[in-house]
C-alpha atoms as a PDB file:
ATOM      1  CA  UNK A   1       0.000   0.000   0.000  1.00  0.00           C
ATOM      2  CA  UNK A   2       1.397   3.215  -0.857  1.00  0.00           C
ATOM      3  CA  UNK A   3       0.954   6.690   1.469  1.00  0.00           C
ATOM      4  CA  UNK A   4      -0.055  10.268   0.141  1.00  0.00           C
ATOM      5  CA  UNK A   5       3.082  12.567   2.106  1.00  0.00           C
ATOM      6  CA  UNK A   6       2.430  15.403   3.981  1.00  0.00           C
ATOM      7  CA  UNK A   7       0.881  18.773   2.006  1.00  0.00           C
ATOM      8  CA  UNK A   8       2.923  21.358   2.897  1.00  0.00           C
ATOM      9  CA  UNK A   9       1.017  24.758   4.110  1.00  0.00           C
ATOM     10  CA  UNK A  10       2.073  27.580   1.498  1.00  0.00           C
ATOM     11  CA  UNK A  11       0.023  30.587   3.129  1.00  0.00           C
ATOM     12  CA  UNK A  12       1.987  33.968   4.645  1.00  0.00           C
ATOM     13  CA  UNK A  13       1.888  35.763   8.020  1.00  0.00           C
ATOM     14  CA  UNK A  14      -0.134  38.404   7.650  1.00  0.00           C
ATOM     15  CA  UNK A  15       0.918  42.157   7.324  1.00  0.00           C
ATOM     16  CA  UNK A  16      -0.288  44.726   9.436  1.00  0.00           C
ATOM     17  CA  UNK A  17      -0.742  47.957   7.514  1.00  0.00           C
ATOM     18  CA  UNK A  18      -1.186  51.959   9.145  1.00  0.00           C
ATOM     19  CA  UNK A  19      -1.268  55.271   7.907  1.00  0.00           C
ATOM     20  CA  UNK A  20      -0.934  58.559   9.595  1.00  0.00           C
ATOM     21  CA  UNK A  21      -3.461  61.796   9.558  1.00  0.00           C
ATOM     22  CA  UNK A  22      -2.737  65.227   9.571  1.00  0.00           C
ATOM     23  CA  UNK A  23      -2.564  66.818  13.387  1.00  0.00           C
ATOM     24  CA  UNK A  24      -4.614  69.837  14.392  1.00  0.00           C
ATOM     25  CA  UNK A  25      -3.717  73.008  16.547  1.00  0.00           C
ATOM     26  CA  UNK A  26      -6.695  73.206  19.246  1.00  0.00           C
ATOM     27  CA  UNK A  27      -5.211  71.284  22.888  1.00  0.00           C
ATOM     28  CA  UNK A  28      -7.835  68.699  22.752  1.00  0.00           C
ATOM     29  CA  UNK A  29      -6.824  68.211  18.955  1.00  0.00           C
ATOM     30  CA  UNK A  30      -3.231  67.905  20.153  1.00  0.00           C
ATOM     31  CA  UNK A  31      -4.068  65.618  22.634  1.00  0.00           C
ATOM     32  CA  UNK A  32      -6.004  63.503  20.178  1.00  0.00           C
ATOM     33  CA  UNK A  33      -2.850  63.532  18.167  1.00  0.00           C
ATOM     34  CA  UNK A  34      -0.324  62.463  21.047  1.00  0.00           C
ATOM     35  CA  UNK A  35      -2.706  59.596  21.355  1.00  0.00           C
ATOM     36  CA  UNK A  36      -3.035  58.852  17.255  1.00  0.00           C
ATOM     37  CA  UNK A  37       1.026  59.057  17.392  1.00  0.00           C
ATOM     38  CA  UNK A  38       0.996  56.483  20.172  1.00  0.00           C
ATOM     39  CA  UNK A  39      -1.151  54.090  18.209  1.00  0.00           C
ATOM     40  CA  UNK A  40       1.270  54.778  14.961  1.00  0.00           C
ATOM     41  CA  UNK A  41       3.780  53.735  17.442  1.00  0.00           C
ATOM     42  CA  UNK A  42       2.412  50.555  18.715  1.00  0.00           C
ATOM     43  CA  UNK A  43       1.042  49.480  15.063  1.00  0.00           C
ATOM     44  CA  UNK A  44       4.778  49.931  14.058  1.00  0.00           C
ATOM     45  CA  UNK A  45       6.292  47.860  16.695  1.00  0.00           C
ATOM     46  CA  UNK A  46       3.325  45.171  16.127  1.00  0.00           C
ATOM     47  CA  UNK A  47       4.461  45.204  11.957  1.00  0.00           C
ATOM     48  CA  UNK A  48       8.319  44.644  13.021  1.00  0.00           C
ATOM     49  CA  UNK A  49       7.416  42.129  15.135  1.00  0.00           C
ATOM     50  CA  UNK A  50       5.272  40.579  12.510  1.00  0.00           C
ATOM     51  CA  UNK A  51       7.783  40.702   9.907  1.00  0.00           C
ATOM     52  CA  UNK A  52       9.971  39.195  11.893  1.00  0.00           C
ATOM     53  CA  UNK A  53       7.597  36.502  12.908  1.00  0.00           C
ATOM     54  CA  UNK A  54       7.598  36.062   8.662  1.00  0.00           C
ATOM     55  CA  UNK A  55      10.797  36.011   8.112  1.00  0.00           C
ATOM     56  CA  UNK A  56      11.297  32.474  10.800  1.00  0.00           C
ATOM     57  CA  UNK A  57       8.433  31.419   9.368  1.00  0.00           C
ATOM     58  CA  UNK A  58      10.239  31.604   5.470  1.00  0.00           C
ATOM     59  CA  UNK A  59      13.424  30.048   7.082  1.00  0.00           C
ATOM     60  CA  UNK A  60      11.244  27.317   8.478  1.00  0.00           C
ATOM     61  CA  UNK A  61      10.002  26.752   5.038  1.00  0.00           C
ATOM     62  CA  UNK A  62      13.409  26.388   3.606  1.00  0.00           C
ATOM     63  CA  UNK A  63      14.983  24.423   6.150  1.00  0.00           C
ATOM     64  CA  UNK A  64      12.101  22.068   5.712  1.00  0.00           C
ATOM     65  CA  UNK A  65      12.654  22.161   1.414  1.00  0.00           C
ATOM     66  CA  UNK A  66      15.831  21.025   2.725  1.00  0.00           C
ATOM     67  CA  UNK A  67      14.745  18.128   5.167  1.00  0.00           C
ATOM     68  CA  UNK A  68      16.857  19.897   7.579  1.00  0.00           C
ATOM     69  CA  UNK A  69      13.602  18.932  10.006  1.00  0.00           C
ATOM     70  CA  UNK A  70      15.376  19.694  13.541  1.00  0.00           C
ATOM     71  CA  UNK A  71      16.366  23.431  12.465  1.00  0.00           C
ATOM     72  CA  UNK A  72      13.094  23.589  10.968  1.00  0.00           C
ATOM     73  CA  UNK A  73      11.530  22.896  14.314  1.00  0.00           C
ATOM     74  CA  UNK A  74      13.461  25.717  15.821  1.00  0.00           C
ATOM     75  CA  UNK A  75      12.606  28.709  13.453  1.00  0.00           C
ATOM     76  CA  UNK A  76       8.751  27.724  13.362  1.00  0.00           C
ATOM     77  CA  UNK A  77       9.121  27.905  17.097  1.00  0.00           C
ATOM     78  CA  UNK A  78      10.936  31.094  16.702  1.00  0.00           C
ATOM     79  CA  UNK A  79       7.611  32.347  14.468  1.00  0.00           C
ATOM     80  CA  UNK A  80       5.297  31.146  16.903  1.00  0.00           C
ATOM     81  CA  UNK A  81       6.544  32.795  19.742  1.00  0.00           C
ATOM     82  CA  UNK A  82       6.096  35.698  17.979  1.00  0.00           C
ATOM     83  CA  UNK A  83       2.557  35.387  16.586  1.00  0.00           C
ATOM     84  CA  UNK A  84       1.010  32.216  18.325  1.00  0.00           C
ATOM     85  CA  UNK A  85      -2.299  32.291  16.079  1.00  0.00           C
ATOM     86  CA  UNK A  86      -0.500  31.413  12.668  1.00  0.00           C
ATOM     87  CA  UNK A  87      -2.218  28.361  11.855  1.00  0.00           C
ATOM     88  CA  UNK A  88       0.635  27.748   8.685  1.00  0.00           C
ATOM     89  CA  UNK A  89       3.897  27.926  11.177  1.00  0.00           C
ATOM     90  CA  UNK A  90       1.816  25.181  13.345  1.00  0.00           C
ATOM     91  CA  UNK A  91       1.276  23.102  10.679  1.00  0.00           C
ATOM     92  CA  UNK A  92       4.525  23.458   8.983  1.00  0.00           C
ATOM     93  CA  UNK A  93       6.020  22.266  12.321  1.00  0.00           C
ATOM     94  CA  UNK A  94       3.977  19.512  12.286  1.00  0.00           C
ATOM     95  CA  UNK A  95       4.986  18.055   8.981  1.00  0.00           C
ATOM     96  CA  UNK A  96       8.826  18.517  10.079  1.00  0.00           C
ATOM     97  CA  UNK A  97       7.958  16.642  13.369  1.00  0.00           C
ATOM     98  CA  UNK A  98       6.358  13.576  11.103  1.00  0.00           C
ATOM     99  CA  UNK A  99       9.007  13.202   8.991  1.00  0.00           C
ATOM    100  CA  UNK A 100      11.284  12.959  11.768  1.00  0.00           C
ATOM    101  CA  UNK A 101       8.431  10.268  13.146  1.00  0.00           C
ATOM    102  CA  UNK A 102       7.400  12.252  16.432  1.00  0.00           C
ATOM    103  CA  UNK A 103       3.910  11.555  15.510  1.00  0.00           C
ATOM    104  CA  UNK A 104       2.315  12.682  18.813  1.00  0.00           C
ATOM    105  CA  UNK A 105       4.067  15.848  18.567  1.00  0.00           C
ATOM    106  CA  UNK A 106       3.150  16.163  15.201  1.00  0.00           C
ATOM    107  CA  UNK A 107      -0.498  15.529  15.952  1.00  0.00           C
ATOM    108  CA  UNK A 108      -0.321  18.055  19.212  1.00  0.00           C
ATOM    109  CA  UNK A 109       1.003  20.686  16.245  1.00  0.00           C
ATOM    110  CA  UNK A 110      -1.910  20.193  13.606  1.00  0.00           C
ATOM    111  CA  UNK A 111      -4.139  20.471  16.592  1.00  0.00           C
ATOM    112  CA  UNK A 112      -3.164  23.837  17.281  1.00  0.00           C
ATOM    113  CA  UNK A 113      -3.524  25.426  13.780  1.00  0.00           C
ATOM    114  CA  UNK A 114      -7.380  23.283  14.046  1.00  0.00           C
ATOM    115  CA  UNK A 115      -8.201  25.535  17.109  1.00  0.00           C
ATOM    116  CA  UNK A 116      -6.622  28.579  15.280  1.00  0.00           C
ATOM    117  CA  UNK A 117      -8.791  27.989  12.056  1.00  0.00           C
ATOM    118  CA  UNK A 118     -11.090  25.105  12.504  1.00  0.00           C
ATOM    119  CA  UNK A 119     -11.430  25.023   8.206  1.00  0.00           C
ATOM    120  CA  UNK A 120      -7.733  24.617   7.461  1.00  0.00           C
ATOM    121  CA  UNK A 121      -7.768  21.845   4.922  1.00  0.00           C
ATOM    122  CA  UNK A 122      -3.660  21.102   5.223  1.00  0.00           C
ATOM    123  CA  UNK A 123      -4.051  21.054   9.413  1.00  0.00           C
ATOM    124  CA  UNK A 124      -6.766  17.872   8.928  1.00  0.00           C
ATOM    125  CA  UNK A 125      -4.952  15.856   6.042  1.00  0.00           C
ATOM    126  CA  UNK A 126      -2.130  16.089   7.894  1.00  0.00           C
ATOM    127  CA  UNK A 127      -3.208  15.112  10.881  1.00  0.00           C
ATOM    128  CA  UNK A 128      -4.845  12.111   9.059  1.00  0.00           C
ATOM    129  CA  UNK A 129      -1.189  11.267   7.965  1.00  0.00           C
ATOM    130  CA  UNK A 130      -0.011  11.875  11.520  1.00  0.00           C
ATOM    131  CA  UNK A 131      -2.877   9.551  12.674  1.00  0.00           C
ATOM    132  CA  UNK A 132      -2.260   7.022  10.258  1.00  0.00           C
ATOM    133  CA  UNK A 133       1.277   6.453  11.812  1.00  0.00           C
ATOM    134  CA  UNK A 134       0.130   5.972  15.055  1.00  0.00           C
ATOM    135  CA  UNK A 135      -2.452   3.006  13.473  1.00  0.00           C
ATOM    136  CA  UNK A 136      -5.495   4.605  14.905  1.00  0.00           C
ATOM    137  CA  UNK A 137      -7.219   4.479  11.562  1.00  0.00           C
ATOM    138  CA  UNK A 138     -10.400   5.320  13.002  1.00  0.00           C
ATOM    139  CA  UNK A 139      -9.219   8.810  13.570  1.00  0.00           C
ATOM    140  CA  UNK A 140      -7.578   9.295  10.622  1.00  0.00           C
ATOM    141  CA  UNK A 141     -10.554   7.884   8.927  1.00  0.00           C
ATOM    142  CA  UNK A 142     -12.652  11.332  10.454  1.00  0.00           C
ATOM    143  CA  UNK A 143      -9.650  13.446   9.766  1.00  0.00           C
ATOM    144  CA  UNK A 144      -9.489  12.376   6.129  1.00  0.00           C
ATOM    145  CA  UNK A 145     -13.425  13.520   6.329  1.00  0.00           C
ATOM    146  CA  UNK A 146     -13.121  16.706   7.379  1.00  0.00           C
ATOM    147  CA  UNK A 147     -10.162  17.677   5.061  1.00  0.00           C
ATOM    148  CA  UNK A 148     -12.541  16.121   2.145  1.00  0.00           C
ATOM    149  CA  UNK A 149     -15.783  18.040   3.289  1.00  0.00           C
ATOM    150  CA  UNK A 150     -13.475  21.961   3.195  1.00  0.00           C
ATOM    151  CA  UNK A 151     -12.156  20.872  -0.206  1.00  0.00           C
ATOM    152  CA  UNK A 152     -13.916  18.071  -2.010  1.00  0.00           C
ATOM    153  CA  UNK A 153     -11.597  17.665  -4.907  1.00  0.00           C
ATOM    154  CA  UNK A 154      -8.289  17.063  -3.436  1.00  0.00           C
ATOM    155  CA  UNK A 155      -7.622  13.459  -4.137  1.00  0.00           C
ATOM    156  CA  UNK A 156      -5.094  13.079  -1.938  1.00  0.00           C
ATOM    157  CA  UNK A 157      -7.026  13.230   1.369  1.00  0.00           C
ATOM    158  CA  UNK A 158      -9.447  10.270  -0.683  1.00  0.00           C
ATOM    159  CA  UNK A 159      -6.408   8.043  -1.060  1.00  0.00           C
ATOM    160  CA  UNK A 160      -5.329   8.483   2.373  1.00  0.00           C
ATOM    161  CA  UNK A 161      -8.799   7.791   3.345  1.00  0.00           C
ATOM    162  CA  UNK A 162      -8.794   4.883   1.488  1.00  0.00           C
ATOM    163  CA  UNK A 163      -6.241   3.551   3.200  1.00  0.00           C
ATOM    164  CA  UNK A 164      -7.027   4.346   6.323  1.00  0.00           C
ATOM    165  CA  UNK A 165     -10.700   2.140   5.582  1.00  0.00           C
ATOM    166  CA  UNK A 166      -8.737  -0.784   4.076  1.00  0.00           C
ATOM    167  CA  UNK A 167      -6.761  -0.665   7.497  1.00  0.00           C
ATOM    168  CA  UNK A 168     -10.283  -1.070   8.971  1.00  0.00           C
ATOM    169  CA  UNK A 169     -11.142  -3.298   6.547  1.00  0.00           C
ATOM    170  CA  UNK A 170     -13.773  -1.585   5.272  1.00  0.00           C
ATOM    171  CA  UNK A 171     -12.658  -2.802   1.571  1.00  0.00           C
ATOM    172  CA  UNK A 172     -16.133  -1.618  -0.238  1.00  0.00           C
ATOM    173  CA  UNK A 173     -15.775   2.028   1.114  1.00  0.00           C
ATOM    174  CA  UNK A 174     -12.113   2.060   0.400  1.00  0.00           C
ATOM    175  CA  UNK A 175     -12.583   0.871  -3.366  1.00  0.00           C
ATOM    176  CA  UNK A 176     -15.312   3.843  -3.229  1.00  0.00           C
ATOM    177  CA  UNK A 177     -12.789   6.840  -2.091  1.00  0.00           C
ATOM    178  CA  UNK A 178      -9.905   5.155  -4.478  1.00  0.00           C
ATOM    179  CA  UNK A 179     -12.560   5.711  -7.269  1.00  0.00           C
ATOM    180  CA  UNK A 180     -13.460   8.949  -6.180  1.00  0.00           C
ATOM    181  CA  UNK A 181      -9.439  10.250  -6.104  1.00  0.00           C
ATOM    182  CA  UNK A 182      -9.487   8.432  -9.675  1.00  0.00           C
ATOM    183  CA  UNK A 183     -12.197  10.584 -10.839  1.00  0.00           C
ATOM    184  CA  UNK A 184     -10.710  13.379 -10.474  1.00  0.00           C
ATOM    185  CA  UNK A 185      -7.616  12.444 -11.364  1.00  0.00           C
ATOM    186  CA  UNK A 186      -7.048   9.569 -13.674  1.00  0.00           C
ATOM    187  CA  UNK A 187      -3.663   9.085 -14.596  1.00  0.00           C
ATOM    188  CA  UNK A 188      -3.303   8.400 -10.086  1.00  0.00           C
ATOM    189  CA  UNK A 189      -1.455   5.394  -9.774  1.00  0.00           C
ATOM    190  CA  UNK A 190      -1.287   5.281  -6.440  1.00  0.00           C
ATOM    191  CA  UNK A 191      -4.895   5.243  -6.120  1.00  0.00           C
ATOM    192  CA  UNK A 192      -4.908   1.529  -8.605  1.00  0.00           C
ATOM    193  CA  UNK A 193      -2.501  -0.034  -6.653  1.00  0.00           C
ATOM    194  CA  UNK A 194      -3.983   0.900  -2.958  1.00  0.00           C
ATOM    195  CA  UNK A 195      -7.458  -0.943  -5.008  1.00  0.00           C
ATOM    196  CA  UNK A 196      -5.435  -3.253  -6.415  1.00  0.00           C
ATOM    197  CA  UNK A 197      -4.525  -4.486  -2.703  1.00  0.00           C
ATOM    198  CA  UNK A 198      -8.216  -3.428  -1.326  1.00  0.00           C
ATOM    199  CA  UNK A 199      -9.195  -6.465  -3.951  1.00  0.00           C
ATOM    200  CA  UNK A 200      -6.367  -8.611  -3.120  1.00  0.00           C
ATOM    201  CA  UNK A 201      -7.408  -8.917   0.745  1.00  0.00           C
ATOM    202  CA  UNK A 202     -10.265 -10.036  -0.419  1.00  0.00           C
ATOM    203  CA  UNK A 203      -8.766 -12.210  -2.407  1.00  0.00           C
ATOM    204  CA  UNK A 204     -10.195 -11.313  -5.263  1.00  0.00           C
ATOM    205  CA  UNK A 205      -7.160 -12.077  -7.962  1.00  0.00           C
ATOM    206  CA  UNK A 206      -8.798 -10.923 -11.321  1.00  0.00           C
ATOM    207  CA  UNK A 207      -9.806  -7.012 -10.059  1.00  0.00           C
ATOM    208  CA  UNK A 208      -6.485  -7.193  -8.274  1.00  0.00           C
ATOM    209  CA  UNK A 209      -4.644  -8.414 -11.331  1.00  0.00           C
ATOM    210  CA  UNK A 210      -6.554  -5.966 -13.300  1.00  0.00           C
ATOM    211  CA  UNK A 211      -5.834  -2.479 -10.916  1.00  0.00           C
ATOM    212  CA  UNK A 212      -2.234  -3.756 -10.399  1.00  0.00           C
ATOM    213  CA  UNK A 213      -1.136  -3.496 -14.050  1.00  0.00           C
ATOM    214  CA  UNK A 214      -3.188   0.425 -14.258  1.00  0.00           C
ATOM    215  CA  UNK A 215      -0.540   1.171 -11.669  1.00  0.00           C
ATOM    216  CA  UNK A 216       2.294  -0.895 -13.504  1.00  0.00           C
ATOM    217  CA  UNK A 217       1.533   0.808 -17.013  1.00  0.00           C
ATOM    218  CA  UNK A 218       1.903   4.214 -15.668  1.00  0.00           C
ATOM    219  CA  UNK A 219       4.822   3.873 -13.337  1.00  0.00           C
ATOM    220  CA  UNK A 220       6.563   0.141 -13.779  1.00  0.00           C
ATOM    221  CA  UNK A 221       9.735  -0.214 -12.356  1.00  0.00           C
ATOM    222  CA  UNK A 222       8.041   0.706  -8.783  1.00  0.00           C
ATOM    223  CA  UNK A 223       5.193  -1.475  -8.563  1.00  0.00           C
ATOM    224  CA  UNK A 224       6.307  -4.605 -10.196  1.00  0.00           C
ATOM    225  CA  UNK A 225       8.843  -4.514  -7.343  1.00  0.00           C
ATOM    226  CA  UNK A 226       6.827  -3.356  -4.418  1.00  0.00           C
ATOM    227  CA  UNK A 227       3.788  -5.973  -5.547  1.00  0.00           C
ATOM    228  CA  UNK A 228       6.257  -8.837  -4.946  1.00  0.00           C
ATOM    229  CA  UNK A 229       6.968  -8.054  -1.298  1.00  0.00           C
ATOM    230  CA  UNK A 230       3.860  -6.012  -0.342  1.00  0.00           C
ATOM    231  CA  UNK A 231       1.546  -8.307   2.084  1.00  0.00           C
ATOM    232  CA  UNK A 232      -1.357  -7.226   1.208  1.00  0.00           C
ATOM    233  CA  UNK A 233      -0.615  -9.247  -1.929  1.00  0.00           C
ATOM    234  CA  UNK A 234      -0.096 -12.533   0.056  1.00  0.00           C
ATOM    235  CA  UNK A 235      -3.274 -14.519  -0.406  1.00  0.00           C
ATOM    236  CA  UNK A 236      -3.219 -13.917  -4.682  1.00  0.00           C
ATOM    237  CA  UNK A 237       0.804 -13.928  -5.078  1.00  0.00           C
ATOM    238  CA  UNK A 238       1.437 -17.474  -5.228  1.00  0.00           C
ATOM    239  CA  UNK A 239      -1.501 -17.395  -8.259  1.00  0.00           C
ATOM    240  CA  UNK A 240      -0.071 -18.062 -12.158  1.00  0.00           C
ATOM    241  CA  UNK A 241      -1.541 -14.644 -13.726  1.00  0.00           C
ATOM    242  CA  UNK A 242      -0.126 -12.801 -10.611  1.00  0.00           C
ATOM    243  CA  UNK A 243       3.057 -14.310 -11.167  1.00  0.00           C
ATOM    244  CA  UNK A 244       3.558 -13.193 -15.033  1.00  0.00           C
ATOM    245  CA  UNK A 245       2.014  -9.461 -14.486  1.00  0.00           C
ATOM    246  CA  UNK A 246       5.095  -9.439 -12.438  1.00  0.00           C
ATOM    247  CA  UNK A 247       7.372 -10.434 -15.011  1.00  0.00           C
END
């Protein structure tokens, strides 16, 4: 079975922007200006702060391009500290914390962006993929759902769905989100091998035979090599027809 990676969150920090009005002579004018030039003052210190807040938040984004996860860590930290509600330096951190497999730490990250901005589509895929990695498939399952119901057409949250469902071996609605994902993308060949397996725990070698070589005609050299060790082939492996697709 084969694993939609983490979807990397591409928005910005916000800007705060000011402008300044003309003062007035009269003392109670004055004294509304005093007060207007305070405010000026504050708004400025709040936009340095926020820029620098953007600037960790760019080097986080780098480091991570770079799989330098550790450093990564740090400058989204950095960000954070900074400007707490940024739902994107949250779940950036929580992608670097998956890939270096500190899944609950991860999953504590995408949490945070959730209670930021409950409709963030990369906080609840990722936190399926999280999820996923701790085997509670269940969870991912709703996560997967949620991501799905903010943006319907983003076929990787159905494939990782789909997997999570064949984990629970609820093959039928697996098959259903694979189709889905293939719907809207055809050319997916991730999503005929993950049915291709779906069919093969069932043990069902002719729709398994006939997914498997989708996902062999499109990308070869991978899946004729992952088919022969993958277990979710083992009941329709030993089978004559499985054996030459593999040839």
């Amino acid at each position: 079975m084969v694993f939609r990676n983490c979807f990397v969150a591409s928005g910005l920090i916000a800007f705060l922007t000011f402008g300044c009005s003309e003062g007035a002579n009269s003392s109670a004018e004055n004294t509304t200006q005093v007060v207007q030039e305070s405010n000026v003052t504050q708004l400025f210190i709040e936009a340095k702060a926020t820029q620098k807040a953007e600037d960790y938040f760019h080097q986080g984004n780098n480091l991570l391009d770079r799989q330098n996860y550790e450093d990564a860590i740090k400058a989204y930290d950095k960000a954070i500290v900074i400007k707490v509600e940024s739902p994107e330096a949250w779940i950036n951190r929580g992608i670097a914390l998956t890939s270096l497999q500190r899944y609950q730490d991860a999953l504590a990250s995408y949490n945070r962006a959730i209670a930021i901005k409950p409709d963030k589509y990369e906080a609840w895929y990722n936190r399926g993929i999280a999820l996923t990695s701790l085997q509670r498939y269940q969870d991912a399952f709703a996560s997967y759902n949620r991501a799905i119901a903010i943006q319907p057409d983003k076929y990787e949250a159905l494939i990782n769905r789909g997997i999570a469902l064949t984990k629970l071996h609820r093959y039928k609605d697996a098959i259903a989100s694979y189709n889905r994902a293939i719907a809207i993308k055809q050319d997916l060949h991730q999503a005929y091998y993950n049915k291709a397996c779906s069919y093969a725990l069932q043990n069902n070698l002719e729709l398994a035979i006939e997914n498997l070589d989708k996902a062999i005609k499109l990308v070869p050299d991978k899946y004729k090599k992952l088919a022969k060790t993958d277990p979710d082939f083992s009941k329709v492996r030993s089978e004559k027809q499985f054996q030459e697709l593999l040839q």
